[in-house]
N, C-alpha and C. Protein backbone atom coordinates (compact mmCIF):
# COMPACT_ATOMS: atom_id res chain seq x y z
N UNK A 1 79.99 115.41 116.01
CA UNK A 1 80.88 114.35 115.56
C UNK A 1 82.20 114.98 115.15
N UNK A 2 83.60 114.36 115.68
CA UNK A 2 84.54 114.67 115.00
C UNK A 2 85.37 114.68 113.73
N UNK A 3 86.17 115.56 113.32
CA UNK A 3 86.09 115.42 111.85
C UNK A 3 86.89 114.09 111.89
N UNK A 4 87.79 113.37 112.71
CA UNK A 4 87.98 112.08 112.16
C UNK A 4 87.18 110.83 112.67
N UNK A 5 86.05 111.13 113.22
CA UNK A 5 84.69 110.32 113.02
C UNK A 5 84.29 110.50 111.41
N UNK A 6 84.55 111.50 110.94
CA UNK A 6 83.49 111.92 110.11
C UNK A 6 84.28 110.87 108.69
N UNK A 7 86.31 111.39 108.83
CA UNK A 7 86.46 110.62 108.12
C UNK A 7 86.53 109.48 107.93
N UNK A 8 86.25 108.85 108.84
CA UNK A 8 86.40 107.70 109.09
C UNK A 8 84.73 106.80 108.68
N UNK A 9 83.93 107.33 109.18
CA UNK A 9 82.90 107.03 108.17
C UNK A 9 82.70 107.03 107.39
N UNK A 10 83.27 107.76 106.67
CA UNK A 10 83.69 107.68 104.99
C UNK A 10 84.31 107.22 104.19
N UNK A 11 85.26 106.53 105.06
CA UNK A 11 86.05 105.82 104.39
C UNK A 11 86.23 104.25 104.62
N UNK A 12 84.92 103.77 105.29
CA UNK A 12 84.72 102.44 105.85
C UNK A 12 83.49 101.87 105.12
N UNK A 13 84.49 102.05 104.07
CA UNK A 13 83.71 101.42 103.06
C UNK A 13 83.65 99.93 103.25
N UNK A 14 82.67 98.92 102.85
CA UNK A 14 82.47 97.49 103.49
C UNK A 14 83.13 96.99 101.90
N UNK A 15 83.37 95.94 101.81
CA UNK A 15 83.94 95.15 100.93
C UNK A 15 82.73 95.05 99.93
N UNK A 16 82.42 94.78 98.63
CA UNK A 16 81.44 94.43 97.69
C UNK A 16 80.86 93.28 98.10
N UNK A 17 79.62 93.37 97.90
CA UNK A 17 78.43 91.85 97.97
C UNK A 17 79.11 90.91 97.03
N UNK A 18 79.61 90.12 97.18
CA UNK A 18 79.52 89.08 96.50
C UNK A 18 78.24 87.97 96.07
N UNK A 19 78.40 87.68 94.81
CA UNK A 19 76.93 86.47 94.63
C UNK A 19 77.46 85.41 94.99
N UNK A 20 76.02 84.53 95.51
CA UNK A 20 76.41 83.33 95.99
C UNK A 20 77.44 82.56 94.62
N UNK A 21 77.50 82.42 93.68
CA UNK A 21 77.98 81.99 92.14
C UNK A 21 79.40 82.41 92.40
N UNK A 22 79.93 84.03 92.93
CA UNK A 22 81.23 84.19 93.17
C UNK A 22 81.90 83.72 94.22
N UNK A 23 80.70 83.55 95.84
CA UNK A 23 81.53 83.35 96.66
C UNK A 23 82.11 81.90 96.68
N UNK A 24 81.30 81.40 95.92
CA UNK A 24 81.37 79.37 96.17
C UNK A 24 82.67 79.18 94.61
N UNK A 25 82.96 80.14 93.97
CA UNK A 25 84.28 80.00 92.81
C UNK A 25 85.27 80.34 93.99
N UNK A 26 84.97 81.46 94.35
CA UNK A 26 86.38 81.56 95.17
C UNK A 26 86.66 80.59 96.16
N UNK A 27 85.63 79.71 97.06
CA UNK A 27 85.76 78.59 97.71
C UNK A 27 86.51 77.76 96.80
N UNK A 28 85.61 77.08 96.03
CA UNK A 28 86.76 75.95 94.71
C UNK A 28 87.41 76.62 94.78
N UNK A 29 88.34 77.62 94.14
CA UNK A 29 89.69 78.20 94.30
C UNK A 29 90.78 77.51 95.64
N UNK A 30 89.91 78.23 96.84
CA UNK A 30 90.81 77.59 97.95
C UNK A 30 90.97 76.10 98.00
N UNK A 31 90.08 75.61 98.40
CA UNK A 31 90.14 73.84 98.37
C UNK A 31 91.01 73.24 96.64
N UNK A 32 90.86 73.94 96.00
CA UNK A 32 91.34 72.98 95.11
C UNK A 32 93.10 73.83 94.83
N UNK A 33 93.36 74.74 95.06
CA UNK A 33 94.41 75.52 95.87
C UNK A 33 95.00 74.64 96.71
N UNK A 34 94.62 74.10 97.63
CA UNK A 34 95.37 73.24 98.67
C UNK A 34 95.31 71.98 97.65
N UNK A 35 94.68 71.22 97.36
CA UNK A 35 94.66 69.95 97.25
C UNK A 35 95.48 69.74 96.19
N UNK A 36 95.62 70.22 95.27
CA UNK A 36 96.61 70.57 93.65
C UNK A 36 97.87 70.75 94.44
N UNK A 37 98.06 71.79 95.51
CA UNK A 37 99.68 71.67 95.87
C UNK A 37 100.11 69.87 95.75
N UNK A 38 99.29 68.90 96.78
CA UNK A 38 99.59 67.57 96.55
C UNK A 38 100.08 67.05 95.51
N UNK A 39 99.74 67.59 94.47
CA UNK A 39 100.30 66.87 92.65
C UNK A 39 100.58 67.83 92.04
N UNK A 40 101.41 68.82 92.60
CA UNK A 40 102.49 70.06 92.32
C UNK A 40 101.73 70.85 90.93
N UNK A 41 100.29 70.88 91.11
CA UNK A 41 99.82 71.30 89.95
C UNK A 41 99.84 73.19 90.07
N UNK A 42 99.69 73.35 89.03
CA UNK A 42 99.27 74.89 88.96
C UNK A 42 98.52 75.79 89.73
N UNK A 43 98.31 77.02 90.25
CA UNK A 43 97.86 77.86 90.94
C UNK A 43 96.03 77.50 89.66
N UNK A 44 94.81 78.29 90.37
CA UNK A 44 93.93 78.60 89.05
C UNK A 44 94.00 79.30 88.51
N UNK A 45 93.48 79.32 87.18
CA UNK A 45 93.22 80.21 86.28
C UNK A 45 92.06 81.63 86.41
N UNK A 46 92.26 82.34 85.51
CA UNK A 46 91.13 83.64 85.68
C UNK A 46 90.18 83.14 85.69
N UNK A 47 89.08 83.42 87.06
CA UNK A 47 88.02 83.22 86.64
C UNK A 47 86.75 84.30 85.75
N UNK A 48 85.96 83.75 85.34
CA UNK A 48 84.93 84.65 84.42
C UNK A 48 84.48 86.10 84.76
N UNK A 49 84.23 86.11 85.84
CA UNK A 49 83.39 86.95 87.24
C UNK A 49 84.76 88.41 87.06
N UNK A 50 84.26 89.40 86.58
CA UNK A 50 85.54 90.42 86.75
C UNK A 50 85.92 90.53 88.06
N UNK A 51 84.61 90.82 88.87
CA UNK A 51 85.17 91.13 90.48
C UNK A 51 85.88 90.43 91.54
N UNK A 52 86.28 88.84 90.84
CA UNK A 52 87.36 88.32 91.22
C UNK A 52 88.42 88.58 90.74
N UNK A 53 88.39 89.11 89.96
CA UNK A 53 90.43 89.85 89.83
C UNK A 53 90.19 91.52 89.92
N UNK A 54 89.36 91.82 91.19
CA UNK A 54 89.76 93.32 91.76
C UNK A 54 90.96 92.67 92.89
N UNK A 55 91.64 93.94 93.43
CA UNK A 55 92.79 93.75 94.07
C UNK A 55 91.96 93.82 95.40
N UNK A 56 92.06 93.03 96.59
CA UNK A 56 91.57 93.34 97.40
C UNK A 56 92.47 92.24 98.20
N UNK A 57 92.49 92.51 99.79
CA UNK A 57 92.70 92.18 100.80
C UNK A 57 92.17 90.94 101.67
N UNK A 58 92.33 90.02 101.61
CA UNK A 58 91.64 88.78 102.23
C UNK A 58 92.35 88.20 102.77
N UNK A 59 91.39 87.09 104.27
CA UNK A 59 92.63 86.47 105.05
C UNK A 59 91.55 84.90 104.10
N UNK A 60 92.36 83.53 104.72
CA UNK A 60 91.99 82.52 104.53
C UNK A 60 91.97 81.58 105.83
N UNK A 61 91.02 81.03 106.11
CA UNK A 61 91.33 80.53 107.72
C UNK A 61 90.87 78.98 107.13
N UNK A 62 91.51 78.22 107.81
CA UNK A 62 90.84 76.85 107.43
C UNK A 62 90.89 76.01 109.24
N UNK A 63 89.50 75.18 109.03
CA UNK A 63 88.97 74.75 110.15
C UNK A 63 89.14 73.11 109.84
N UNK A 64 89.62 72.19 110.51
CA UNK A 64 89.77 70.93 110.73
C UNK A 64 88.67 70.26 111.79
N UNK A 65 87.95 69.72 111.38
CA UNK A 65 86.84 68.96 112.34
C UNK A 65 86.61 70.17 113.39
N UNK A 66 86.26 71.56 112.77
CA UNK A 66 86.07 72.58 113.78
C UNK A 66 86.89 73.25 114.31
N UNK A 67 88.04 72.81 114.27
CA UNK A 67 88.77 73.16 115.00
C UNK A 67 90.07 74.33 113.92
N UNK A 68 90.77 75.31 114.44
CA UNK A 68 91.46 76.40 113.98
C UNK A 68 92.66 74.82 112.92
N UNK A 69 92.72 75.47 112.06
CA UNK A 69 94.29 74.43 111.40
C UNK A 69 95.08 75.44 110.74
N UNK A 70 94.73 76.25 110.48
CA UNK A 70 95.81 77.37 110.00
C UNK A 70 94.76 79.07 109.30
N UNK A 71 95.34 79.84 109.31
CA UNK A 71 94.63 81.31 108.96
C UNK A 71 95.79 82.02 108.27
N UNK A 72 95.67 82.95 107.35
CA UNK A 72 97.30 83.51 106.57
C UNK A 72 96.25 84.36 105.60
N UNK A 73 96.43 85.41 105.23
CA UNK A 73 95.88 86.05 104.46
C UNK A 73 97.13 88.08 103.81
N UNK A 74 96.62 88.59 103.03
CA UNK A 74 97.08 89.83 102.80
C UNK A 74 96.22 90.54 103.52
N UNK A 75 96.36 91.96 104.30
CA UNK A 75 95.55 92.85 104.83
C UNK A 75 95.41 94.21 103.42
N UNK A 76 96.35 94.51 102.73
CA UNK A 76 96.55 95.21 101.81
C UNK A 76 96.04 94.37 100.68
N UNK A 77 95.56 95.18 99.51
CA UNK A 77 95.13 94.14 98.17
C UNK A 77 96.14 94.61 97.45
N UNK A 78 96.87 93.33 97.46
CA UNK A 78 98.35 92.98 96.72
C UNK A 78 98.45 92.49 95.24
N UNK A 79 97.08 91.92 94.99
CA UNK A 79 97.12 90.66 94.38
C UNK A 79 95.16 90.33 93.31
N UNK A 80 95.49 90.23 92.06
CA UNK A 80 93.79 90.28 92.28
C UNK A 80 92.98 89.40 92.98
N UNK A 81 91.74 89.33 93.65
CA UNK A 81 91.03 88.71 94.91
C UNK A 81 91.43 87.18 94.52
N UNK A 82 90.62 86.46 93.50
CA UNK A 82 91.20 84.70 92.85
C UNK A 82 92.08 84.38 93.32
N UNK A 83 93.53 85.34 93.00
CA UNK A 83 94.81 85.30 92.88
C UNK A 83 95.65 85.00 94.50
N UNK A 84 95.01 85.57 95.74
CA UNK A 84 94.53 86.71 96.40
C UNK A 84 94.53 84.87 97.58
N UNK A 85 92.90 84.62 97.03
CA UNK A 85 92.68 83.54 98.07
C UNK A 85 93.64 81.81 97.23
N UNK A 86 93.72 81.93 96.39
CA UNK A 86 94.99 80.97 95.79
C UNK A 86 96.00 80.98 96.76
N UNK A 87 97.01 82.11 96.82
CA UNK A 87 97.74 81.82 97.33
C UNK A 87 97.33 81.49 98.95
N UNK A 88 96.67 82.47 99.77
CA UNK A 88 96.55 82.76 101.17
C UNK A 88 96.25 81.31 101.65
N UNK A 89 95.33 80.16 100.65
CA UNK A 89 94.73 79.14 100.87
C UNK A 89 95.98 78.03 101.07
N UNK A 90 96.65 78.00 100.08
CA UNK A 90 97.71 77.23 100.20
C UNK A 90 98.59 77.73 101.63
N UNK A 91 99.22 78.62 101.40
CA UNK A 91 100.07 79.35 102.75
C UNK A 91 99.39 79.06 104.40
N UNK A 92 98.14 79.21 104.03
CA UNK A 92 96.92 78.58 105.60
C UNK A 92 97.30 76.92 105.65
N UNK A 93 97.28 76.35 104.37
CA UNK A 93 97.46 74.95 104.70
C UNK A 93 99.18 74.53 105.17
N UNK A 94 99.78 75.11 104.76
CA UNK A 94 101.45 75.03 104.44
C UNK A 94 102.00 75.41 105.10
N UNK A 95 102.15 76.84 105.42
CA UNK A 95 102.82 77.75 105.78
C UNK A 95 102.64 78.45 106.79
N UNK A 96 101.76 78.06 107.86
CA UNK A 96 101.46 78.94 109.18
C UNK A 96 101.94 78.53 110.24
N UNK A 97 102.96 79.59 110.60
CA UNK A 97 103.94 78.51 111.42
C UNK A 97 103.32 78.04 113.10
N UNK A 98 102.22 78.44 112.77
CA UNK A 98 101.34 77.74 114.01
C UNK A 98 101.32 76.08 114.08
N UNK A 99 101.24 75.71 113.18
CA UNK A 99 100.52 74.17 112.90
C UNK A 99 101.76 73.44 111.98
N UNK A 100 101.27 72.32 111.90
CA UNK A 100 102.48 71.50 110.83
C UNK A 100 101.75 71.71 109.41
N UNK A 101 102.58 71.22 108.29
CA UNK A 101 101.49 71.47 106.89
C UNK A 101 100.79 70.45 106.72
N UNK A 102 99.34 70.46 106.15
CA UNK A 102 97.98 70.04 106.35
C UNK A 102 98.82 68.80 105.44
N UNK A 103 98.00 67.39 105.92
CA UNK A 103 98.46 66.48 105.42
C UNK A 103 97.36 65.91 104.13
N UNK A 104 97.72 64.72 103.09
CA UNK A 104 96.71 64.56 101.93
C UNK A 104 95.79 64.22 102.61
N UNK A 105 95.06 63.21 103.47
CA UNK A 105 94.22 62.99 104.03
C UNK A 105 93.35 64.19 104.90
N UNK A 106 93.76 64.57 105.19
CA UNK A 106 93.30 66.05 106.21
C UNK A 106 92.54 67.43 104.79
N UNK A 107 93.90 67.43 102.93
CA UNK A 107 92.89 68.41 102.69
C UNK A 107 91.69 68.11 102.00
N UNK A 108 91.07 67.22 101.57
CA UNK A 108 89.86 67.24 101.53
C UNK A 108 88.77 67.10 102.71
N UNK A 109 88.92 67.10 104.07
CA UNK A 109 88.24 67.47 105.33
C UNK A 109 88.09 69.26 105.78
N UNK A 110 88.75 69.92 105.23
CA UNK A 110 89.12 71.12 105.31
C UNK A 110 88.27 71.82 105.21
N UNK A 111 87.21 72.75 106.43
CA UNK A 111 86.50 73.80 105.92
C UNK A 111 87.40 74.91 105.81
N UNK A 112 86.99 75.60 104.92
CA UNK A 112 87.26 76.87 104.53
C UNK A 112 86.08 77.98 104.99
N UNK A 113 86.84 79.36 105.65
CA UNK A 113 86.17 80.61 105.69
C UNK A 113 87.03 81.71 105.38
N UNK A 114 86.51 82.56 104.05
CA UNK A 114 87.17 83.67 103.54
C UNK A 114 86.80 85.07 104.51
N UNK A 115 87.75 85.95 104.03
CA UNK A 115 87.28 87.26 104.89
C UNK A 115 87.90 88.39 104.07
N UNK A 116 86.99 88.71 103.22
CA UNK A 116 87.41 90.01 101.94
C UNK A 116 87.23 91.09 102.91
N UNK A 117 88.75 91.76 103.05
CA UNK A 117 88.80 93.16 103.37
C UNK A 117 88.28 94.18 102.58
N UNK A 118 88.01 95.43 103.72
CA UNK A 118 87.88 96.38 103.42
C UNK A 118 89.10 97.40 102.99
N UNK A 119 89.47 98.37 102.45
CA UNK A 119 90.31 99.19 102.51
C UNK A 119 90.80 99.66 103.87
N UNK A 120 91.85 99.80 104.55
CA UNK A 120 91.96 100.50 105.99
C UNK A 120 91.91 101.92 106.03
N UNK A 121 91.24 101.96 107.26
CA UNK A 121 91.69 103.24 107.19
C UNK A 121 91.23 103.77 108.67
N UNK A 122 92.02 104.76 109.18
CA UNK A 122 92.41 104.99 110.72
C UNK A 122 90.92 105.29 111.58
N UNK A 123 91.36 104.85 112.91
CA UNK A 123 90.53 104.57 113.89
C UNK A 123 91.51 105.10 114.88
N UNK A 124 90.41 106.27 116.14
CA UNK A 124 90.43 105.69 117.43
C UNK A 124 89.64 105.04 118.20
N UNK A 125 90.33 104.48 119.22
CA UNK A 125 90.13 103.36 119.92
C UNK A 125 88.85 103.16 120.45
N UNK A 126 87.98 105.00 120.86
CA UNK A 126 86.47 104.67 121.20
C UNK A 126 85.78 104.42 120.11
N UNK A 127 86.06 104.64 118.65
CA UNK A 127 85.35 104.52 117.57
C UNK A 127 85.68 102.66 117.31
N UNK A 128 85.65 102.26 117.82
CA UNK A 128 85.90 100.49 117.78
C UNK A 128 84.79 99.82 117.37
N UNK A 129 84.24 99.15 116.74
CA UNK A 129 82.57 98.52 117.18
C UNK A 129 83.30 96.92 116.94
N UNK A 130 83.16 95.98 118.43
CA UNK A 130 83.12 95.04 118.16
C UNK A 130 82.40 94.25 117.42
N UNK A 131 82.62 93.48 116.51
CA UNK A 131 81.99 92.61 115.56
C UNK A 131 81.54 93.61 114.08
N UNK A 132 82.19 94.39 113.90
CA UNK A 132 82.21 95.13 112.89
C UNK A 132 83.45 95.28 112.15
N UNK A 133 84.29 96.02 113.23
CA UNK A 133 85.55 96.60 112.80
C UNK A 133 86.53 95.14 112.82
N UNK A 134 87.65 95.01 111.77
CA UNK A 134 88.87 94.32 112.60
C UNK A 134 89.79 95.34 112.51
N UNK A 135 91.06 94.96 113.65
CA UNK A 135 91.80 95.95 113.69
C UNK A 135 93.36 95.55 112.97
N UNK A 136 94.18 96.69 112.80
CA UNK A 136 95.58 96.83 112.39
C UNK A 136 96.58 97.65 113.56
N UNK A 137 97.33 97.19 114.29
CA UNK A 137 97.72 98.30 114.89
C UNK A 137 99.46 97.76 114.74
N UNK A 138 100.06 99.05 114.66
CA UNK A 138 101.75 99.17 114.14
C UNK A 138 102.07 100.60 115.23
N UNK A 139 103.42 99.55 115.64
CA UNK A 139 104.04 100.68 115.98
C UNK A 139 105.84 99.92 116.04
N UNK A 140 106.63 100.81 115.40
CA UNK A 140 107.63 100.67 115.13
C UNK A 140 107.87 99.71 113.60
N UNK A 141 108.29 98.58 113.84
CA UNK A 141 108.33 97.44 112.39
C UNK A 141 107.50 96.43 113.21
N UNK A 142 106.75 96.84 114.22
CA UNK A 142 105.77 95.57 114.59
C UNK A 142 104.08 96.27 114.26
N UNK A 143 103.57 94.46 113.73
CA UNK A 143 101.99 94.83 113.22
C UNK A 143 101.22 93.72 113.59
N UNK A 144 100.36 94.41 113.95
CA UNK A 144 99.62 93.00 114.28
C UNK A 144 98.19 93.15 113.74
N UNK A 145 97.32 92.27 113.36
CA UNK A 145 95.55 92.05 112.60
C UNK A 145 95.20 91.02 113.40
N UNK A 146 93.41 91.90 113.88
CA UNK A 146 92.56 90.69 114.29
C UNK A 146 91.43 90.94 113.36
N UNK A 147 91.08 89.98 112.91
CA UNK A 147 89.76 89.75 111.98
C UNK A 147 88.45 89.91 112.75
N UNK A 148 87.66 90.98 112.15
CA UNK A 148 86.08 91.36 112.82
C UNK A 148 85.83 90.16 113.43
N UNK A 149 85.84 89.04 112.96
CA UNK A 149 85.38 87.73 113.98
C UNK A 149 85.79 87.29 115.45
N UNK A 150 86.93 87.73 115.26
CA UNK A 150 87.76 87.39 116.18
C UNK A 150 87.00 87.61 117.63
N UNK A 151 86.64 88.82 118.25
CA UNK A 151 86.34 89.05 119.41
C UNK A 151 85.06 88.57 119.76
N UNK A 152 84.30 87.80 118.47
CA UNK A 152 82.74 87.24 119.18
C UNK A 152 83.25 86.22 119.34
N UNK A 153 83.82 85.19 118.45
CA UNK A 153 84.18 83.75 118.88
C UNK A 153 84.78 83.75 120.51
N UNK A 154 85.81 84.76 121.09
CA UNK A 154 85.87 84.87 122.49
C UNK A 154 85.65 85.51 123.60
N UNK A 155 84.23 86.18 123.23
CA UNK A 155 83.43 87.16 123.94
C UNK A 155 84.64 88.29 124.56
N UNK A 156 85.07 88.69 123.45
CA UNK A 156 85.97 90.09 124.18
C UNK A 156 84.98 91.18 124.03
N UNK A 157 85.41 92.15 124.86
CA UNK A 157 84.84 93.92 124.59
C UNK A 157 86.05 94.84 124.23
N UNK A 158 85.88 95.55 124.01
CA UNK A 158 86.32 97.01 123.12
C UNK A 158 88.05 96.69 123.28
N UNK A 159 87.90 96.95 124.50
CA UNK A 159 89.20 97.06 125.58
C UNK A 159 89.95 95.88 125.14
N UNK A 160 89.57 94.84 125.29
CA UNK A 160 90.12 93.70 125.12
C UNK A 160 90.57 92.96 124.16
N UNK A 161 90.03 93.57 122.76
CA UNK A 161 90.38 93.57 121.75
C UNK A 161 91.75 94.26 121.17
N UNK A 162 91.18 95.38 121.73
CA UNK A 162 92.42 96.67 121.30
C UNK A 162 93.93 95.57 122.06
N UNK A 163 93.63 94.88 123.42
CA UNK A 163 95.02 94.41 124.01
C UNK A 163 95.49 93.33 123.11
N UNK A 164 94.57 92.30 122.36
CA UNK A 164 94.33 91.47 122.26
C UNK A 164 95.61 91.49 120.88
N UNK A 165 94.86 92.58 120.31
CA UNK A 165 95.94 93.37 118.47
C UNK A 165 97.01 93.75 119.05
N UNK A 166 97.10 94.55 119.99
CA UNK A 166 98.73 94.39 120.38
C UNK A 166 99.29 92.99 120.94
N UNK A 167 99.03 92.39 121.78
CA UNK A 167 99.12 91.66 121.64
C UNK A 167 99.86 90.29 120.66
N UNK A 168 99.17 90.30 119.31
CA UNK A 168 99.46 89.95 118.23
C UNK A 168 100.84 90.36 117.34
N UNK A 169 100.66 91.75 117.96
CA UNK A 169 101.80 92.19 116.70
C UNK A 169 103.11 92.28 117.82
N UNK A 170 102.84 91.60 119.09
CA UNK A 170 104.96 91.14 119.78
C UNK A 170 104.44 92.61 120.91
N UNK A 171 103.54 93.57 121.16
CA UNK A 171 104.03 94.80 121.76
C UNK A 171 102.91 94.63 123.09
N UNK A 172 103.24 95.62 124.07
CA UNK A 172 103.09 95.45 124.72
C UNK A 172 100.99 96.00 125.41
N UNK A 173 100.24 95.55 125.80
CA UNK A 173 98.89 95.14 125.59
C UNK A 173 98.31 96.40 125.84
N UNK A 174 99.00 97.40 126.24
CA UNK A 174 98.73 98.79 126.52
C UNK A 174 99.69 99.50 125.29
N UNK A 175 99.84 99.23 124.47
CA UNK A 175 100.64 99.91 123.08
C UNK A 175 99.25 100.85 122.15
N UNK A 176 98.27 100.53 122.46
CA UNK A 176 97.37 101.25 121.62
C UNK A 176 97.20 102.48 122.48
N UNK A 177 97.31 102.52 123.96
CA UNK A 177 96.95 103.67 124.63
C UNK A 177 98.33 104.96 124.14
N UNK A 178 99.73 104.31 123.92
CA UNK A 178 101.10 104.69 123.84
C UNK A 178 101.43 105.72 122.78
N UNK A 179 100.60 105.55 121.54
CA UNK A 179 101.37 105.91 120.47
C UNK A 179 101.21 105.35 119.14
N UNK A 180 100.88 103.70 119.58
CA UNK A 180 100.49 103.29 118.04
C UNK A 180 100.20 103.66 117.41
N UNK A 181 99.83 103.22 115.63
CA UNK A 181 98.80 103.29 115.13
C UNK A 181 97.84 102.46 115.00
N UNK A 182 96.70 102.72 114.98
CA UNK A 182 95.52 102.33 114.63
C UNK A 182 94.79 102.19 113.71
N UNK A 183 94.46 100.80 112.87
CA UNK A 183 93.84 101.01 111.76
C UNK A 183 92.49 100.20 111.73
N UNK A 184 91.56 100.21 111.17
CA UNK A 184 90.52 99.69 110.89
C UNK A 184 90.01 98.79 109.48
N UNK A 185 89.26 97.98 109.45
CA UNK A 185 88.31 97.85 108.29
C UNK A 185 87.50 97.02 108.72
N UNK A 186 86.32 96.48 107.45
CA UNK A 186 85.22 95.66 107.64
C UNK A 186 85.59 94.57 106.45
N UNK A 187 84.76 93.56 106.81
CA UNK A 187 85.42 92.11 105.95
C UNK A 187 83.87 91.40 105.79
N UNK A 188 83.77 91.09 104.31
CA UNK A 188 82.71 90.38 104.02
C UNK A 188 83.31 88.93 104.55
N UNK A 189 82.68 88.08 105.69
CA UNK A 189 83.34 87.14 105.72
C UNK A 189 82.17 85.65 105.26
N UNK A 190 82.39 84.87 104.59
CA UNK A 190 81.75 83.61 104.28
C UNK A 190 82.45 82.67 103.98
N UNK A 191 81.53 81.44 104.55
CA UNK A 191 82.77 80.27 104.31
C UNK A 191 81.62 78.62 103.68
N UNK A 192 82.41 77.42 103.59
CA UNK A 192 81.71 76.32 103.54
C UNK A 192 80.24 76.05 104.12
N UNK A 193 80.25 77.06 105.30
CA UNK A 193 79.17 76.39 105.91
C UNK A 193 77.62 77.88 105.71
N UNK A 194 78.52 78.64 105.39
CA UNK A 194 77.02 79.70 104.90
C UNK A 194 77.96 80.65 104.38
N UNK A 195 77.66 80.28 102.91
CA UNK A 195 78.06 80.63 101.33
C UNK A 195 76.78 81.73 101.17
């Protein structure tokens, strides 16, 4: 094994177990995150649980009758986790300039699925494991993230993934073979429908 196999196993570390008790606070968080923007109320408060105000990395994806309605999250932990899916939740409903902003009727229909990052940390491209890893790849002031989920929902392989993150970040679908960088992590992901 190479030594950056080696470090790299070591440093892919998976995100903390969450209890079912934390993951379903941080759900209320999101949903009531979106729905409070409606009556310009306050972000939430600390919750009890310490390991919701560790700093960690999470995206927020929200699903409309199944269907994608917006995703926005930090890849870096900016922010403590509560704090973390507060904002990302609102910004998924609001702010993704994919979609228009989620209307009052639409946010209480809203599933929610969280995805607590791992720390990154570098990958090459044969060390990939679909449905494990998501990726980061930068090169120049362009970046692009696909979430571990990403490539089962559209039956990609290795290859296709790697095009898929360039892709994302504006460059060109052979940029990982070029020079990029390459980054990795793993994401506890749970949502509304298996908490």
């Amino acid at each position: 094994m190479s030594k950056l196999s080696d470090l790299s196993e070591n440093r892919t570390t998976t995100p903390a177990v969450y209890s079912p008790d934390d993951r379903q606070t941080l759900l209320h968080i999101a949903h009531e995150s979106i729905v409070s923007a409606f009556g310009d109320r306050a972000l939430p408060k600390t919750p009890s649980s310490s390991c919701l105000s560790e700093l960690r990395g999470v995206f927020t994806t929200l699903y409309l009758h199944g269907h994608l309605r917006g995703c926005v999250g930090y890849a870096l932990p900016v922010t403590p986790l509560y704090l973390a899916v507060a904002e990302t939740a609102r910004a998924a409903a609001f702010d993704d300039s994919r979609f228009q902003p989620v209307t009052l009727p639409e946010g209480s229909l809203l599933e929610v699925s969280l995805s607590v990052l791992s720390p990154l940390f570098p990958i090459q491209p044969e060390e990939v494991e679909v449905g494990r890893h998501g990726l980061v790849i930068t090169l120049g002031h362009r970046r692009g993230l696909l979430l571990p989920q990403v490539p089962g929902e559209y039956g990609w392989d290795r290859e296709t993934f790697l095009q898929q993150t360039c892709r994302k970040a504006g460059l060109a679908t052979d940029a990982w073979r070029q020079g990029a960088s390459l980054e990795a992590f793993t994401a506890e992901v749970f949502g509304d429908r298996n908490i």
